[in-house]
C-alpha atoms as a PDB file:
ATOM      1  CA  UNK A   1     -15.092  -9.835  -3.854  1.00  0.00           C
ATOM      2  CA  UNK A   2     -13.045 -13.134  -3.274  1.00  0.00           C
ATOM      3  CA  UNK A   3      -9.507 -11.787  -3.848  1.00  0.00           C
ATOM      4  CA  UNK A   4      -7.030 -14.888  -4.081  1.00  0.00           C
ATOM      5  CA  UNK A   5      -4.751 -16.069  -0.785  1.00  0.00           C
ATOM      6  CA  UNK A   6      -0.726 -14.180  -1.155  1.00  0.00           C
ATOM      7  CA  UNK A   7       1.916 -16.872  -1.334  1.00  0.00           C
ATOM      8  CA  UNK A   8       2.581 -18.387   1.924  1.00  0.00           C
ATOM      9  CA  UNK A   9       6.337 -16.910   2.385  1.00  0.00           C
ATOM     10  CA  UNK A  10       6.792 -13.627   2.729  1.00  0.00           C
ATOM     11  CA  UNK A  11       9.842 -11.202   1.454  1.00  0.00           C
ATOM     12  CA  UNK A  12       8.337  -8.368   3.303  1.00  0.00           C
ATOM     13  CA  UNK A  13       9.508  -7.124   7.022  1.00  0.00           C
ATOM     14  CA  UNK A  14       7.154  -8.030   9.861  1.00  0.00           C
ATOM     15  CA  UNK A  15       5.250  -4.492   9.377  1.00  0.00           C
ATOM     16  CA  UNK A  16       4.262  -4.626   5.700  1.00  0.00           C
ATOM     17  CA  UNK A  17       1.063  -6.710   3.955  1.00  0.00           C
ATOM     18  CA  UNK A  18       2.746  -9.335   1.185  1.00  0.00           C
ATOM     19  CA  UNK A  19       0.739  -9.027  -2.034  1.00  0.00           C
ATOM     20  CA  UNK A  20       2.013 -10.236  -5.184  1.00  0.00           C
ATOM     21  CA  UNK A  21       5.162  -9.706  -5.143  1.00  0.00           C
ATOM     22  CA  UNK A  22       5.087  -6.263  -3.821  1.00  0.00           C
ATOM     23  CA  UNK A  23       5.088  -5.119  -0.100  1.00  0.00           C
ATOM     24  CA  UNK A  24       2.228  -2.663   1.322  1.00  0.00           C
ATOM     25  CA  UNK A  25       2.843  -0.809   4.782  1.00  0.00           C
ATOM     26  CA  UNK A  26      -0.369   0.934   6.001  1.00  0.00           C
ATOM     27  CA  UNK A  27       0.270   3.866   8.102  1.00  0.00           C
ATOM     28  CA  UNK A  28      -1.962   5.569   9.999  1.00  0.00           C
ATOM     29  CA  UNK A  29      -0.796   8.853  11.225  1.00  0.00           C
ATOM     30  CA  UNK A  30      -1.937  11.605   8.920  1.00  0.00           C
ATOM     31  CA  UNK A  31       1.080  13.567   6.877  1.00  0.00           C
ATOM     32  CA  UNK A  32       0.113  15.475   3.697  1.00  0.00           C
ATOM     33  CA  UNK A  33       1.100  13.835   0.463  1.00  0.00           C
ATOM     34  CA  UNK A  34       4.785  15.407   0.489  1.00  0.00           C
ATOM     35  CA  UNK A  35       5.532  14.082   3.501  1.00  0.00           C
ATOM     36  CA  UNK A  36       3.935  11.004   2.862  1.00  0.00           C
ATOM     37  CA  UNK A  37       6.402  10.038   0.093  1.00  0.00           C
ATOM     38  CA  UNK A  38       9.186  11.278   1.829  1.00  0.00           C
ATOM     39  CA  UNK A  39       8.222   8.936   4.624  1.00  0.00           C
ATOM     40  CA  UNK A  40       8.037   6.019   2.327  1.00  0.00           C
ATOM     41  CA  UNK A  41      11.498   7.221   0.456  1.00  0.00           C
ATOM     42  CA  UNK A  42      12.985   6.880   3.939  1.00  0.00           C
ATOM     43  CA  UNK A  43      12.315   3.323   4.414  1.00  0.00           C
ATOM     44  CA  UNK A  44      13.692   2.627   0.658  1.00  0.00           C
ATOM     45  CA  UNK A  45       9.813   2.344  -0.611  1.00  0.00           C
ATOM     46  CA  UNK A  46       7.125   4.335  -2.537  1.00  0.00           C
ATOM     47  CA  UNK A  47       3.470   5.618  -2.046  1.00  0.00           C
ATOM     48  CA  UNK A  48       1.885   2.445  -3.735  1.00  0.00           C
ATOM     49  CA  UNK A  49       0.301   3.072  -7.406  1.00  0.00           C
ATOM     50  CA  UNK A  50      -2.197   0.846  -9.072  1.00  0.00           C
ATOM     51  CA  UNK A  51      -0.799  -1.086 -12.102  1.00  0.00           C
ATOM     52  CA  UNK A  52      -3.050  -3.858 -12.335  1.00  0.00           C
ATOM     53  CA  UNK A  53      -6.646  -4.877 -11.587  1.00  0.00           C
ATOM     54  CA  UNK A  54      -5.879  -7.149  -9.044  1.00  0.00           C
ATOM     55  CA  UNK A  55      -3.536  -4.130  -7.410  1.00  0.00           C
ATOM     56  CA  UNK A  56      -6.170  -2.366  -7.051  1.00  0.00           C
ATOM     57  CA  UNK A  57      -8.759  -4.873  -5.675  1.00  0.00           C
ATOM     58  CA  UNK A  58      -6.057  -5.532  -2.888  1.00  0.00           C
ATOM     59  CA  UNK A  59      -5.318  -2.051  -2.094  1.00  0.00           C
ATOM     60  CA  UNK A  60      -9.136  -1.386  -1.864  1.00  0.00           C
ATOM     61  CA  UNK A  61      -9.836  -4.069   0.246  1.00  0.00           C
ATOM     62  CA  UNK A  62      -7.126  -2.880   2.728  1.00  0.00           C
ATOM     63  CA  UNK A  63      -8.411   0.387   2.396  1.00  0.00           C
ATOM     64  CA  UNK A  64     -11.850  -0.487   2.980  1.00  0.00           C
ATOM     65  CA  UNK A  65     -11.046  -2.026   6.087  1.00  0.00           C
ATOM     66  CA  UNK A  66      -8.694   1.064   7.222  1.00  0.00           C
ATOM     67  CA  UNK A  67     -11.836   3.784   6.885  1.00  0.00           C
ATOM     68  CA  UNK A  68      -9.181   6.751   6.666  1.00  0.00           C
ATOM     69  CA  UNK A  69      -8.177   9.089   4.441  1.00  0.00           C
ATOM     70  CA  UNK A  70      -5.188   7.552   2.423  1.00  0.00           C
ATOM     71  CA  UNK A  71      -2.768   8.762   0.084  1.00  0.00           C
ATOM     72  CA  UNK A  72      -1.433   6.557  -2.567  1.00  0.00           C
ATOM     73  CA  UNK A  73       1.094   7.179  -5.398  1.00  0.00           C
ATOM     74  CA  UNK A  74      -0.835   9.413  -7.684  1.00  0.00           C
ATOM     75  CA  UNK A  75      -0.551  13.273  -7.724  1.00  0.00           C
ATOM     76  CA  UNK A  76      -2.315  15.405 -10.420  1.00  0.00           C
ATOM     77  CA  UNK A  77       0.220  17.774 -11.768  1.00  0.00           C
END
């Protein structure tokens, strides 16, 4: 799938993936899902949740790439 080029500037520190107008950090040390968002609370951010098609094609590209088990900001209650 040909996903479209992110803007050339960035708004994002120098460890987080620029992608329409949001900013992705992968992180690869495993943490259950509670620590997970805690982690990403920490740095002022979220676990990242899929609004949009093209959100999702990103996030599964990345993730495709990564091969691990990865949390993202969905939790069945």
């Amino acid at each position: 799938s040909d996903l479209p080029a992110p803007p050339a500037s960035s708004l994002c520190r120098s460890d987080y993936i620029s992608w329409y107008k949001n900013c992705y950090k992968l992180v690869s040390e495993p943490k259950p899902w509670e620590e997970a968002l805690a982690a990403c609370k920490k740095e002022g951010a979220n676990l990242a949740s899929v609004d949009m098609s093209y959100d999702q094609a990103f996030i599964s590209a990345v993730l495709q790439q990564n091969k691990e088990d990865t949390w993202i900001g969905l939790r069945r209650t």
